[in-house]
N, C-alpha and C. Protein backbone atom coordinates (compact mmCIF):
# COMPACT_ATOMS: atom_id res chain seq x y z
N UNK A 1 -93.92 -22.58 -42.07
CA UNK A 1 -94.67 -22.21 -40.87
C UNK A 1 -94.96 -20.71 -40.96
N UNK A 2 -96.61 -20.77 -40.97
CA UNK A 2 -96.46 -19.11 -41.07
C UNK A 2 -96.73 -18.29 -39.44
N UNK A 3 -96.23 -17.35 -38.88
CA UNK A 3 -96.18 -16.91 -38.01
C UNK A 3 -96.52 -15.56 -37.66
N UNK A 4 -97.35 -15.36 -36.93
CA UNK A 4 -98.60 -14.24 -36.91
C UNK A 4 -98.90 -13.29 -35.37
N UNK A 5 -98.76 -11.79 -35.12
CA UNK A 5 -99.20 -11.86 -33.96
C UNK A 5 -100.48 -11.64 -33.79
N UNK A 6 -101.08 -11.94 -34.77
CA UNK A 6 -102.61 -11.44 -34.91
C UNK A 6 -103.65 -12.68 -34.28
N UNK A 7 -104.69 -12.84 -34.11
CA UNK A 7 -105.63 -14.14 -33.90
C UNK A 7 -105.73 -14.90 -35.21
N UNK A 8 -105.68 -14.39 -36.15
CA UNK A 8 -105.89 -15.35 -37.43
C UNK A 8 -105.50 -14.71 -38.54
N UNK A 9 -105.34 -15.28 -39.49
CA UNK A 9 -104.35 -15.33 -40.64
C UNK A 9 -105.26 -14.78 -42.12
N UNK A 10 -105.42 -13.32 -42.72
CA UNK A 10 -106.02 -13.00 -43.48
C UNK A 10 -106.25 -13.86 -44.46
N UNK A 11 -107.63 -14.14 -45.01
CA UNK A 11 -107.60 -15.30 -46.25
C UNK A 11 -107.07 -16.51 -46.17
N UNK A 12 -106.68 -17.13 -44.67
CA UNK A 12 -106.55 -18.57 -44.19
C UNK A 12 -107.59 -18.85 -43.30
N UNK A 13 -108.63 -19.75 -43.35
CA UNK A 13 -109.55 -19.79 -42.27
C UNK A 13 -108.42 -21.01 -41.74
N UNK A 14 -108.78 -20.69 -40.00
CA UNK A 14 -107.94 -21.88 -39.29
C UNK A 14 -109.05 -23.13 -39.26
N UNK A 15 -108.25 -24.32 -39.34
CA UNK A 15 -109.39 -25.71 -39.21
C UNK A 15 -109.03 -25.94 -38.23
N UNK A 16 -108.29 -25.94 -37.26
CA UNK A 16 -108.01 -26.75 -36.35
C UNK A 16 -107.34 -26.52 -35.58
N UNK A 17 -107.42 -26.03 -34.49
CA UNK A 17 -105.81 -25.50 -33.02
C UNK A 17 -105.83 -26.48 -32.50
N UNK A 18 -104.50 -26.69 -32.22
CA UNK A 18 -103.48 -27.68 -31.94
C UNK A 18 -103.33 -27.48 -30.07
N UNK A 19 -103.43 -25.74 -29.60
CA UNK A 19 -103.26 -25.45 -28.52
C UNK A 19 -101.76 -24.48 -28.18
N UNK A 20 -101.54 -23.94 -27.33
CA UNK A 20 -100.30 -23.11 -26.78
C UNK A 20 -99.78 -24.10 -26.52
N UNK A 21 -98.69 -22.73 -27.80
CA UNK A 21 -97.08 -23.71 -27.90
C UNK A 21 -96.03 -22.35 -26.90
N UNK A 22 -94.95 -22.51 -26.46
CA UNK A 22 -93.95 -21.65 -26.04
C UNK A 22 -92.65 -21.94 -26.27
N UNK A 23 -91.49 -20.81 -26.29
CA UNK A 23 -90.53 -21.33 -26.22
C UNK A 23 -89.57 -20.53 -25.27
N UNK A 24 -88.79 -20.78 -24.73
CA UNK A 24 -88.26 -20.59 -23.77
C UNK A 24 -86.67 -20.03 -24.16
N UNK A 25 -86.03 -18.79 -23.93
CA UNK A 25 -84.85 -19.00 -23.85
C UNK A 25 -83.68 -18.08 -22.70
N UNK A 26 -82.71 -18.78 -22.15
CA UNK A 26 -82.38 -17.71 -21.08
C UNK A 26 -80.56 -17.45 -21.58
N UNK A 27 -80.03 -16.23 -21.87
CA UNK A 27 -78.99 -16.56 -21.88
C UNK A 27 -77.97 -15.66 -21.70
N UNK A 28 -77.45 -15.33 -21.18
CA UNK A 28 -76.20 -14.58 -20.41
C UNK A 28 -75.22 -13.48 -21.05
N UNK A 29 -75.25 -12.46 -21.05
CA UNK A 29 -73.77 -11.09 -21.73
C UNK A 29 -72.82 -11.73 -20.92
N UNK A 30 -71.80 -11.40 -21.09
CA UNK A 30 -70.72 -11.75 -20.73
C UNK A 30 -69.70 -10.29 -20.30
N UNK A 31 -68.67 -10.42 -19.24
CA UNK A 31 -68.45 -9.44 -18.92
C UNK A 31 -67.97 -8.00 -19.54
N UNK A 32 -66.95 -9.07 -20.89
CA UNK A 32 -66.67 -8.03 -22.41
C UNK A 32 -68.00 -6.92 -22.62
N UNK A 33 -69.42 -7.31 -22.90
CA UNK A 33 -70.28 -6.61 -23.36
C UNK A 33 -70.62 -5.98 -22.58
N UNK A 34 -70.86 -6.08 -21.54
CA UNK A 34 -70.76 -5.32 -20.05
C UNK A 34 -69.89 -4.18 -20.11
N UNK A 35 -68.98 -3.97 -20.40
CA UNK A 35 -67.83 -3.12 -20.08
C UNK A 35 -68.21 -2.24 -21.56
N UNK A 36 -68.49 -2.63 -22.82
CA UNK A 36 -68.70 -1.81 -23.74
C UNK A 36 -70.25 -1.63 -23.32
N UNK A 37 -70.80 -2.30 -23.19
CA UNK A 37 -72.24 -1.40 -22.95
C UNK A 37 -71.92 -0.10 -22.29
N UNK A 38 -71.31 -0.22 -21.06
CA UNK A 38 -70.92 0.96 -19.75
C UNK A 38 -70.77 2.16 -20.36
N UNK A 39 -69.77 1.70 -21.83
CA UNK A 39 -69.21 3.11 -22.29
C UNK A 39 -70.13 3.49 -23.16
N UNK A 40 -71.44 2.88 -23.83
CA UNK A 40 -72.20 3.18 -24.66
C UNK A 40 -73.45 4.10 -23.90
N UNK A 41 -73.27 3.66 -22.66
CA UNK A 41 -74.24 3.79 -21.72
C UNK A 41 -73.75 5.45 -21.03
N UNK A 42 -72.19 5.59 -21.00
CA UNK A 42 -71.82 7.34 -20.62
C UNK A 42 -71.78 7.96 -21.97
N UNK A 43 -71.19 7.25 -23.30
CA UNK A 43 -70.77 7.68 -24.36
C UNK A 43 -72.48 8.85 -25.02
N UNK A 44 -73.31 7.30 -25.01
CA UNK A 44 -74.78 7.53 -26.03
C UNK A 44 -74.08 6.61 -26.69
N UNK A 45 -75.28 6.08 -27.53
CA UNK A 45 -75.47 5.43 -28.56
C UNK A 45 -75.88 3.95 -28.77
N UNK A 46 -76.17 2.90 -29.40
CA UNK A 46 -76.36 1.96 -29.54
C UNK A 46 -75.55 1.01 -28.91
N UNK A 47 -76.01 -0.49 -28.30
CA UNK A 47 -75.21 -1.15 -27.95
C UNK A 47 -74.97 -2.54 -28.61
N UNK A 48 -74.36 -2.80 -29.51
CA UNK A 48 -74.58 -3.51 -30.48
C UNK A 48 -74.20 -4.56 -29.89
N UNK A 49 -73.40 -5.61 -28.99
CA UNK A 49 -72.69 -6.73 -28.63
C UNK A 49 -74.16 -7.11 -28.07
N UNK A 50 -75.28 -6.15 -27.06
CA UNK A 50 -76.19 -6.35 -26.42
C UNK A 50 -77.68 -7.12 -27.52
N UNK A 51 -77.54 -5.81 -28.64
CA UNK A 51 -78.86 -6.38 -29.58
C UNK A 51 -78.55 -7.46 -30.27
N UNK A 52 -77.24 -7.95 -30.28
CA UNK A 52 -76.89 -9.00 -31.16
C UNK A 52 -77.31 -10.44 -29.92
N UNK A 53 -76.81 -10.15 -28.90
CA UNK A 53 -77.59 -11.51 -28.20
C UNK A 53 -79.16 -11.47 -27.81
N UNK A 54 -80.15 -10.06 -27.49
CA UNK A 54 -81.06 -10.06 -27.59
C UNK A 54 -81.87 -10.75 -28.95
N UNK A 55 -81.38 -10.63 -30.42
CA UNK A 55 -82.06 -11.04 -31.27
C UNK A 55 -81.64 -12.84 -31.27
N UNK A 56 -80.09 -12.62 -30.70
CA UNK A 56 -80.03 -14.17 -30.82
C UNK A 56 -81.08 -14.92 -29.59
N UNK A 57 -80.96 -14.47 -28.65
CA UNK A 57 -82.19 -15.47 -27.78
C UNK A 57 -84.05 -15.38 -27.83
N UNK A 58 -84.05 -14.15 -29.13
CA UNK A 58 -85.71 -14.22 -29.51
C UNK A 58 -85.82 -15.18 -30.81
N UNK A 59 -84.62 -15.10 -31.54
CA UNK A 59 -84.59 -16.14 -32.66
C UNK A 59 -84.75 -17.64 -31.60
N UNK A 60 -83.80 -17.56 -31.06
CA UNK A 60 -83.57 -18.87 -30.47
C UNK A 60 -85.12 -19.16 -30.13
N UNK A 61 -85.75 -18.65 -29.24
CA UNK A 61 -87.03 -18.62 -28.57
C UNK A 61 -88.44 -19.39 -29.71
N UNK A 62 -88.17 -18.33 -30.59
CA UNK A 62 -89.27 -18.60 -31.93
C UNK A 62 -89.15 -19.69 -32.05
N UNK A 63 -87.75 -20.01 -32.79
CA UNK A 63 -87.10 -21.58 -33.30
C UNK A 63 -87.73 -22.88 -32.35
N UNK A 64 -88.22 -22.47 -30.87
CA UNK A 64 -88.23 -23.54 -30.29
C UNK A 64 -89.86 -23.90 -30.08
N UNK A 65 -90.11 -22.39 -30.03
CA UNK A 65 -91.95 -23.01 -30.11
C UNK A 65 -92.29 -23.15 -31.43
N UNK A 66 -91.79 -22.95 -32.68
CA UNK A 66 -92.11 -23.70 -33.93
C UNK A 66 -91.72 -24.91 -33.96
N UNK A 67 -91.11 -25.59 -33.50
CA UNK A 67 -90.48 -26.91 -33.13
C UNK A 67 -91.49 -27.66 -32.77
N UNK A 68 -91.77 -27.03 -31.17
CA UNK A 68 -92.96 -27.71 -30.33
C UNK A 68 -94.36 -27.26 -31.38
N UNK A 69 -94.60 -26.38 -32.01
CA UNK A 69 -96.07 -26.22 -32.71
C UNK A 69 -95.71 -27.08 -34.20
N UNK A 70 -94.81 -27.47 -34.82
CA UNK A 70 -94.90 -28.72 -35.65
C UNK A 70 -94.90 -30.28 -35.17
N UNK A 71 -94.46 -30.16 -34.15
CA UNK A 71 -94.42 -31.81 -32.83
C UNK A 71 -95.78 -32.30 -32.95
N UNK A 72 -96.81 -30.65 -32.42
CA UNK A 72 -97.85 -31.21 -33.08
C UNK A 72 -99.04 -31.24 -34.50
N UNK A 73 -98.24 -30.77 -35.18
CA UNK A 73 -99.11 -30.83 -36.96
C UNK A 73 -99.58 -29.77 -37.02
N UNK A 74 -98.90 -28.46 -36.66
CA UNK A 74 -99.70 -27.12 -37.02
C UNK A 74 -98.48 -27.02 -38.18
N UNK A 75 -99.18 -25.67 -38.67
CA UNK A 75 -98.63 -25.08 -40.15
C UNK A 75 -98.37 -23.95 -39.81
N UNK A 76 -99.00 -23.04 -38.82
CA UNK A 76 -98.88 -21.77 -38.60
C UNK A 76 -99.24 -21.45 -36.94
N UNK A 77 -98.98 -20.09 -36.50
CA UNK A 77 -98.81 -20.16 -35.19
C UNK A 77 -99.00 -18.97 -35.34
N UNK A 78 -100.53 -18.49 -34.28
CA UNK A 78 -101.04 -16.97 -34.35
C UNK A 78 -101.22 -16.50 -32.89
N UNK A 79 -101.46 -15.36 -32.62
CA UNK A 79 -101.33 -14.66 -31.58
C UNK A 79 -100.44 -14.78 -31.09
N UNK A 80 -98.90 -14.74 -31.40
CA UNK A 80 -97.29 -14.59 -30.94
C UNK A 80 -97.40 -13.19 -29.82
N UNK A 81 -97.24 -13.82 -28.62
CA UNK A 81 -96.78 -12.68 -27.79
C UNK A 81 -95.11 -13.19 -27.32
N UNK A 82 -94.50 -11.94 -27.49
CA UNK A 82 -92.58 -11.88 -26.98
C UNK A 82 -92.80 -11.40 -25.97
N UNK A 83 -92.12 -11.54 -24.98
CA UNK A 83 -91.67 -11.34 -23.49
C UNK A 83 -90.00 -11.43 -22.89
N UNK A 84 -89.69 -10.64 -22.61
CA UNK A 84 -88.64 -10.51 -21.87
C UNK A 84 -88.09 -9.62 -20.80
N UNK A 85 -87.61 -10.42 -20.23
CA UNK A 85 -86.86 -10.07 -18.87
C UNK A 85 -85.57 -10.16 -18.50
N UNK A 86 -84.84 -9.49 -17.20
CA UNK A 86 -83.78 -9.81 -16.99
C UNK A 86 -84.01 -10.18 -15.47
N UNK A 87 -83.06 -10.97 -15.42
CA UNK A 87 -83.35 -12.23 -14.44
C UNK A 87 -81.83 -12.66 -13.58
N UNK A 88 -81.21 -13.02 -12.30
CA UNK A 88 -79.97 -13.45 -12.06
C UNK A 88 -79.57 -12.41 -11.15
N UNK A 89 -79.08 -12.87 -9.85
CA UNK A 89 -78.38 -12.10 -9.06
C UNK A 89 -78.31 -10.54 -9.77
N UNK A 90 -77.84 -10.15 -10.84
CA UNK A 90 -77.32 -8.88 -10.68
C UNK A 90 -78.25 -8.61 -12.21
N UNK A 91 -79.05 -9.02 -12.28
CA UNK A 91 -79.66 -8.84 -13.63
C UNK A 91 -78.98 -9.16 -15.06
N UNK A 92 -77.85 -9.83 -15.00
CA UNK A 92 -76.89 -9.92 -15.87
C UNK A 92 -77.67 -11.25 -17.48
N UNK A 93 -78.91 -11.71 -17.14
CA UNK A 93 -79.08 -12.99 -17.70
C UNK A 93 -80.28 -12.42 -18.40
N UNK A 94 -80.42 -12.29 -19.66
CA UNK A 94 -81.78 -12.35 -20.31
C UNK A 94 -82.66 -13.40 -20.62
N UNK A 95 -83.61 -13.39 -20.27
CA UNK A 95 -85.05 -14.40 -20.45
C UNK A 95 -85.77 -14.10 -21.61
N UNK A 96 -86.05 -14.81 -22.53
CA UNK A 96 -87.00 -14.50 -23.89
C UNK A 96 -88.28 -15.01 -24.12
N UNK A 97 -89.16 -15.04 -23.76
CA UNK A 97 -90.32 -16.23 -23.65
C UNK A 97 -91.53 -15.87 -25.03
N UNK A 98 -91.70 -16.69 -25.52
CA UNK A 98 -92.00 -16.46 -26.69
C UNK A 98 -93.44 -17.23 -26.33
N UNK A 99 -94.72 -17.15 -26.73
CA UNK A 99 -96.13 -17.97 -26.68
C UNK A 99 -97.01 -17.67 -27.77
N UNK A 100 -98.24 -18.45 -28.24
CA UNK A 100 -98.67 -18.82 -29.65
C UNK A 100 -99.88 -19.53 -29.44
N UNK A 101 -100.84 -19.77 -30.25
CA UNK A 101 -101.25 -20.87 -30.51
C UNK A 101 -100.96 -21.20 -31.96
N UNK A 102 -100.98 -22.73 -31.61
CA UNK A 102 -100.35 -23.57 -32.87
C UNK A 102 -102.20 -23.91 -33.60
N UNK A 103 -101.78 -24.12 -35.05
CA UNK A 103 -103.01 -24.41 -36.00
C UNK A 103 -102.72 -24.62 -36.86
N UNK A 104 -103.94 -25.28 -37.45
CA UNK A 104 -103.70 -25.71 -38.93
C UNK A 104 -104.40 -25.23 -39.70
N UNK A 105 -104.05 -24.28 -40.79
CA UNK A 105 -104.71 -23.47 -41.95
C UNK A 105 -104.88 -23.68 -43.71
């Protein structure tokens, strides 16, 4: 599956869109990373417990609208826009929303 944020794929003409695919993912720090963020957050510096679940719920995200854009017979998936938010009583929950159109090249 090739995956693109562009409209179309250099030296692939598209034959055929399939239509917007998305994928969805929401998923929670926990209070541990919370408490080291805090100190990363007076200290400086990177918060690594944080980028490690951020990349895990944009992986996750991708994984799921390539799923849904092979469900229906695409090969590749162009104009990828990422989105995220934080979401939940206290902002504690990250949202990843991933969108595409699916095609066949």
């Amino acid at each position: 599956m090739i995956l693109s944020t562009t409209p179309s794929i250099e030296g692939h003409p598209i034959r055929e869109y399939k239509g917007i695919v998305t994928g969805e993912t929401i998923i929670g720090a926990n209070a541990l990373k919370d408490i080291a963020a805090g100190f990363r957050d007076f200290f400086g510096g990177r918060s690594n417990s944080y980028e490690r679940v951020l990349i895990e719920a944009k992986n996750t995200s991708i994984k799921e609208m390539m799923e849904r854009a092979m469900a229906l017979g695409a090969n590749a998936i162009v104009g990828i826009d990422i989105d995220y938010e934080t979401i939940g009583q206290s902002n504690s929950m990250l949202m990843v929303a991933t969108s595409g159109t699916a095609v066949v090249i």
